[in-house]
C-alpha atoms as a PDB file:
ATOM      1  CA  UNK A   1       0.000   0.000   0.000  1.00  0.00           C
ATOM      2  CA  UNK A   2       2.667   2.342   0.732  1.00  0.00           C
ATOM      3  CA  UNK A   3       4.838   1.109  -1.959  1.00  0.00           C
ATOM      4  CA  UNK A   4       1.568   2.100  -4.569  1.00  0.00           C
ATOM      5  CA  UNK A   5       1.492   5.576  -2.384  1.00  0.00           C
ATOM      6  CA  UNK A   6       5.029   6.337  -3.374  1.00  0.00           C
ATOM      7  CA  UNK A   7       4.716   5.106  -6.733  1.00  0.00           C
ATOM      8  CA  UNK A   8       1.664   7.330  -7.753  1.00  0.00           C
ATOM      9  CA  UNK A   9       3.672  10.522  -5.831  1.00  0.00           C
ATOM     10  CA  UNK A  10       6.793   9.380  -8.112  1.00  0.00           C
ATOM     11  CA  UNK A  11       4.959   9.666 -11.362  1.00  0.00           C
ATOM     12  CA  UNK A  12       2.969  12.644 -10.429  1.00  0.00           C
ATOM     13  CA  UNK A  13       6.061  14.029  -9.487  1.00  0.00           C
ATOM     14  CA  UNK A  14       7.708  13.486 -13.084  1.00  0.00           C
ATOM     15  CA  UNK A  15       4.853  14.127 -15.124  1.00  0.00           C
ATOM     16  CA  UNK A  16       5.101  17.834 -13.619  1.00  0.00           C
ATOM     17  CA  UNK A  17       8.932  18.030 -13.691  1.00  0.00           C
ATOM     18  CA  UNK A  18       8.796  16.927 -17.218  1.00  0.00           C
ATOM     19  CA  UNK A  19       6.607  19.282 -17.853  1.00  0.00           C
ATOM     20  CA  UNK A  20       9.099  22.327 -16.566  1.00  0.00           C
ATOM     21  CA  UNK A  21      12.030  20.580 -18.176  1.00  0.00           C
ATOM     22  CA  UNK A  22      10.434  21.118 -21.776  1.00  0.00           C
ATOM     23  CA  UNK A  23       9.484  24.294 -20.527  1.00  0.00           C
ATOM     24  CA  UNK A  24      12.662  25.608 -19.548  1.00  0.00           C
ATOM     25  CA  UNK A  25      14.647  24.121 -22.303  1.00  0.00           C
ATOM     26  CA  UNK A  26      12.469  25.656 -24.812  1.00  0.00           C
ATOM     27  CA  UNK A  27      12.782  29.312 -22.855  1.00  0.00           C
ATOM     28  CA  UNK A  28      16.747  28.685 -23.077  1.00  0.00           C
ATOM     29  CA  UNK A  29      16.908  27.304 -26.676  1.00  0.00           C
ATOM     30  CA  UNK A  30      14.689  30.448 -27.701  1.00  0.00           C
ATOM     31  CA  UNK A  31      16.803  33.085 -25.206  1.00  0.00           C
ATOM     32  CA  UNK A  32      20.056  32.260 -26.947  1.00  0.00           C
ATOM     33  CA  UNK A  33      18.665  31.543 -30.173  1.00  0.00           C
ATOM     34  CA  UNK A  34      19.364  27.353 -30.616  1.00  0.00           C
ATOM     35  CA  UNK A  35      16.979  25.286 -32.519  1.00  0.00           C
ATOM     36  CA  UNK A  36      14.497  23.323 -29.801  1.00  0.00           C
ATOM     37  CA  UNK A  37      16.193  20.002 -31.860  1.00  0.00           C
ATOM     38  CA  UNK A  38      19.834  20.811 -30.473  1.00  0.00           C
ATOM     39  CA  UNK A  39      18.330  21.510 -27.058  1.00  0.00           C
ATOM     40  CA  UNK A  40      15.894  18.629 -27.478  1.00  0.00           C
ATOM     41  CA  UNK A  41      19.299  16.038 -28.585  1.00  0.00           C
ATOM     42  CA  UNK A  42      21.227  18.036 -25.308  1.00  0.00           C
ATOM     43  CA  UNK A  43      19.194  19.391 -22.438  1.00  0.00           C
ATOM     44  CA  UNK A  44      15.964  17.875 -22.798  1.00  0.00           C
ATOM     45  CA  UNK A  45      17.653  13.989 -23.714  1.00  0.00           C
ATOM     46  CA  UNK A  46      20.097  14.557 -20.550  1.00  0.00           C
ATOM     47  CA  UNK A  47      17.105  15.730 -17.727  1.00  0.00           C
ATOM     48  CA  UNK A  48      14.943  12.402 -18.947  1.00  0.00           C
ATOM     49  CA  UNK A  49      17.865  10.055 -19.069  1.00  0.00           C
ATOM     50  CA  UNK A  50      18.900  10.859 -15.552  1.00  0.00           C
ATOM     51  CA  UNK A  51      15.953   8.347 -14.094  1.00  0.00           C
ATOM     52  CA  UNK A  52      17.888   5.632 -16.057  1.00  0.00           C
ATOM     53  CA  UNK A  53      21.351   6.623 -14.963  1.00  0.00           C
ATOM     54  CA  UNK A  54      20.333   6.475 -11.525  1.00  0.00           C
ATOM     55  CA  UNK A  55      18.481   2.977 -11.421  1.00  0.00           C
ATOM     56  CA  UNK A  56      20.887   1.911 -14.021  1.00  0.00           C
ATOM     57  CA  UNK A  57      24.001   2.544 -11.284  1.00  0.00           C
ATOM     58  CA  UNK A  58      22.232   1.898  -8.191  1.00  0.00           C
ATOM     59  CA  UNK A  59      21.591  -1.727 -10.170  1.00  0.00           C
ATOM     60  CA  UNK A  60      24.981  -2.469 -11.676  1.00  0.00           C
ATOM     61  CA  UNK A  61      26.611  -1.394  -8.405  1.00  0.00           C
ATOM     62  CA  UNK A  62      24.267  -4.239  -6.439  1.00  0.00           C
ATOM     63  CA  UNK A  63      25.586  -6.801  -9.320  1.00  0.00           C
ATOM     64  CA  UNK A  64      22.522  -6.581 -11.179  1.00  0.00           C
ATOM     65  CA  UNK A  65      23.630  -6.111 -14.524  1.00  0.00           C
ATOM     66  CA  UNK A  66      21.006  -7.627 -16.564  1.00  0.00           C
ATOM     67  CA  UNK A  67      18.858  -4.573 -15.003  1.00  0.00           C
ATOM     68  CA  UNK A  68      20.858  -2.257 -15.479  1.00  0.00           C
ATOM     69  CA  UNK A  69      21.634  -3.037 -19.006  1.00  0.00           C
ATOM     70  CA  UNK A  70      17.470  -4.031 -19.762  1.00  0.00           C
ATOM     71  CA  UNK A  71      16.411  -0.677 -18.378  1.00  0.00           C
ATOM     72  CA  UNK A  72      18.171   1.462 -20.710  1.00  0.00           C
ATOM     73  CA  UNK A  73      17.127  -1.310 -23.761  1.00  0.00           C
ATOM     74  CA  UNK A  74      13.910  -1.003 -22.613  1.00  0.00           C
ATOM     75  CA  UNK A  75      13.639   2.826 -22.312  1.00  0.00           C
ATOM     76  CA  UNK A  76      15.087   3.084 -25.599  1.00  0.00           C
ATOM     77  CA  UNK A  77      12.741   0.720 -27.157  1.00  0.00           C
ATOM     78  CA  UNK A  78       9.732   2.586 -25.357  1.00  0.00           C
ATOM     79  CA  UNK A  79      10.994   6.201 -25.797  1.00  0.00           C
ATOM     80  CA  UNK A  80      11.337   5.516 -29.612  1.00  0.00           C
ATOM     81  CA  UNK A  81       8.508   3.433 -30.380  1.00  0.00           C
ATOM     82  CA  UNK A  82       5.655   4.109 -27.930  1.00  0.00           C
ATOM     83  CA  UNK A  83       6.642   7.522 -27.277  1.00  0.00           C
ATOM     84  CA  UNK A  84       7.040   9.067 -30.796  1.00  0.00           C
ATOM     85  CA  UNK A  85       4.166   6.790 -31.636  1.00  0.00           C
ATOM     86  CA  UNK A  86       1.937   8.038 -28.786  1.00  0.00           C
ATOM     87  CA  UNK A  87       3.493  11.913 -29.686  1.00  0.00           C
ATOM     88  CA  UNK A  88       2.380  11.354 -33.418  1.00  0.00           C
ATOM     89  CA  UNK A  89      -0.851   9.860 -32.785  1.00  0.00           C
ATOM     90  CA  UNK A  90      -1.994  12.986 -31.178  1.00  0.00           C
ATOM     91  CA  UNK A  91      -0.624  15.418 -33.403  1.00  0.00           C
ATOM     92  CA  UNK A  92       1.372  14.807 -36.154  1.00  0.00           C
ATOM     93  CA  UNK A  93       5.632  15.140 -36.070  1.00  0.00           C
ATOM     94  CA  UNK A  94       7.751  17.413 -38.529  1.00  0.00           C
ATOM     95  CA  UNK A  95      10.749  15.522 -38.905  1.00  0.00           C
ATOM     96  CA  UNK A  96      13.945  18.272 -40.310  1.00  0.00           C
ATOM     97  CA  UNK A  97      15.907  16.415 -42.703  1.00  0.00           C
ATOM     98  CA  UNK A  98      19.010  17.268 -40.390  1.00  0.00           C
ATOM     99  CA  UNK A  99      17.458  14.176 -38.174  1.00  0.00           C
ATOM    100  CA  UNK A 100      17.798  11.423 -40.988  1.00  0.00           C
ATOM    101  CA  UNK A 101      21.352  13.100 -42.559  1.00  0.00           C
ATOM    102  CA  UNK A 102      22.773  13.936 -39.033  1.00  0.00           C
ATOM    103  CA  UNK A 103      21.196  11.927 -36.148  1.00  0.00           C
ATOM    104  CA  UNK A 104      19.296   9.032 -36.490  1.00  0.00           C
ATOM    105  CA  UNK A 105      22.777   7.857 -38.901  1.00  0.00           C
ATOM    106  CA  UNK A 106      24.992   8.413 -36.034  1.00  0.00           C
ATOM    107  CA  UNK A 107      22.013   6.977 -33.712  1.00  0.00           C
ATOM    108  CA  UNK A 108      21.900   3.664 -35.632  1.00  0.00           C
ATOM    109  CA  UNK A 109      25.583   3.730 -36.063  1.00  0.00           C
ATOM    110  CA  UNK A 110      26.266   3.772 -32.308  1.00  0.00           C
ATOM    111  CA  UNK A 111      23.564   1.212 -31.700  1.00  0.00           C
ATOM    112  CA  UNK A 112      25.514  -1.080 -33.665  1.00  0.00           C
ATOM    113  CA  UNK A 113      28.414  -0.538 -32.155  1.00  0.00           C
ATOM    114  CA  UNK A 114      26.865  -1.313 -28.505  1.00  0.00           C
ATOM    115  CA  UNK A 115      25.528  -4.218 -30.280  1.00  0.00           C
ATOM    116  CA  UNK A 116      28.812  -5.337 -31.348  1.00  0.00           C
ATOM    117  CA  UNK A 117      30.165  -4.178 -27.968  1.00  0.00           C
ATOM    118  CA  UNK A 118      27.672  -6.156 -26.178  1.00  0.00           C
ATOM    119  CA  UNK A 119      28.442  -9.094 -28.340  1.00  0.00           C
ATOM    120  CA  UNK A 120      32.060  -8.668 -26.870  1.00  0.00           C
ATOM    121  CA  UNK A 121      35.626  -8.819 -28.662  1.00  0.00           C
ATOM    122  CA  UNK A 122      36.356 -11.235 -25.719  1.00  0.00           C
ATOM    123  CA  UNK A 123      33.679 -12.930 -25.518  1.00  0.00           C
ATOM    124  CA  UNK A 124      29.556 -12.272 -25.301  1.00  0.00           C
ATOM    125  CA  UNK A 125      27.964 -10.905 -22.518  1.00  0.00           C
ATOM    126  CA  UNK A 126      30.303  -7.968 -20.764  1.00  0.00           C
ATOM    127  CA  UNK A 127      30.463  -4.632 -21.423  1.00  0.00           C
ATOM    128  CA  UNK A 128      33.872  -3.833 -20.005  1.00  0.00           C
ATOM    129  CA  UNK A 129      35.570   0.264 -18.278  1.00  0.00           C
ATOM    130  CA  UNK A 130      37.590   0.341 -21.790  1.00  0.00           C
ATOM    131  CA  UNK A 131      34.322  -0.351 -23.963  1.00  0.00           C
ATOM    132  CA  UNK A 132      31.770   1.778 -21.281  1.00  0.00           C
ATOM    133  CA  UNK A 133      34.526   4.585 -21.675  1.00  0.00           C
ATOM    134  CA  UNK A 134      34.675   4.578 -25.340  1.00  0.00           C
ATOM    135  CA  UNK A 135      30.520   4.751 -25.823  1.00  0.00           C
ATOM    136  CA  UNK A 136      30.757   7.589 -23.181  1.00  0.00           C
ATOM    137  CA  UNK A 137      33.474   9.606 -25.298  1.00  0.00           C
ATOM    138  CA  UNK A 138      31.201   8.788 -28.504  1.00  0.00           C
ATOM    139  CA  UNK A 139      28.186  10.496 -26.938  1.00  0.00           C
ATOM    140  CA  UNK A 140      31.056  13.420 -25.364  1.00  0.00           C
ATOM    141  CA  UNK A 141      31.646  13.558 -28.835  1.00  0.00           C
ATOM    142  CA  UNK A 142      28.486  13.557 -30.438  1.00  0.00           C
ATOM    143  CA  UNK A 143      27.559  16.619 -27.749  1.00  0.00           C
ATOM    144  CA  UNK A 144      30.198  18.608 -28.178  1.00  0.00           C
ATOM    145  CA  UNK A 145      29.814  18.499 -32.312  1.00  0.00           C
ATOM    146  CA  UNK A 146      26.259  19.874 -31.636  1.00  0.00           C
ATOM    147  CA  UNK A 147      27.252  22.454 -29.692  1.00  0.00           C
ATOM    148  CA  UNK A 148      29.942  23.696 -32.010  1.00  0.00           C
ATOM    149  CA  UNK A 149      27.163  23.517 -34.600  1.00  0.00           C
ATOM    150  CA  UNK A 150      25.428  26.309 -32.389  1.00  0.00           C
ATOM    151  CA  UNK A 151      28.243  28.168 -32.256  1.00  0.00           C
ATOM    152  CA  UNK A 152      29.613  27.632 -35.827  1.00  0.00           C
ATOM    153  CA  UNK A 153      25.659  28.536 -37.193  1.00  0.00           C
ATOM    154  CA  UNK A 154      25.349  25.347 -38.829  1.00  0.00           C
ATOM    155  CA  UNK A 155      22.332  24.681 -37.233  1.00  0.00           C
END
């Protein structure tokens, strides 16, 4: 009973934080003049992924990896299926063609890599520091290009 109590105060709680996350981003995209899409692939991506960082490291740290790898899957799957689906449903998406020559290539490009990470070069199954630190420079990477692309008024 309490455990229901908590969870309905936990979505309430991110259903209005979301809310003023999309708010604010949009308010700071239009303030300095960046395109909601670079603060939507920065800010916005960032604020919503932090859920999944936390359970994600709470669950590897207890030795739960399949968890912690399955809730990030899983959000994935959900964010880009049921959520763009559920988003388009109710009113139709403009998709800029910087999404299919910029991002969704380097999105499906790193997605095979983590597959062929998670396959393993030593073996399935483990997702070693030296792997984990190279996807974390690739999405430093990816960041820091779309920032410069603010700054270099490319997009």
């Amino acid at each position: 009973r309490r455990a229901v109590f908590w969870l309905v105060v936990g979505l309430a709680l991110l259903i209005v934080s979301s809310r003023i996350l999309v708010w604010g981003a949009v308010e700071i995209a239009h303030g300095f003049g960046v395109s909601d899409l670079i603060i939507g692939l920065t800010v916005v991506a960032v604020g919503t992924s932090l859920p999944e960082l936390a359970s994600s490291i709470i669950a590897a740290r207890k030795g739960e990896h399949d968890i912690a790898l399955d809730n990030i899957l899983g959000s994935n799957l959900f964010n880009t299926l049921a959520v763009v689906g559920i988003a388009g449903a109710i009113h139709p998406l403009a998709v800029g063609p910087e999404v299919f020559n910029r991002d969704m290539l380097v999105m499906a490009a790193l997605t095979l890599s983590l597959f062929v990470i998670g396959y393993g070069f030593r073996g399935p199954g483990r997702i070693n520091r030296i792997e984990g630190a190279v996807l974390l420079t690739c999405y430093v990477g990816y960041t820091a290009y779309l920032i410069s692309t603010v700054f270099g008024g490319q997009a």
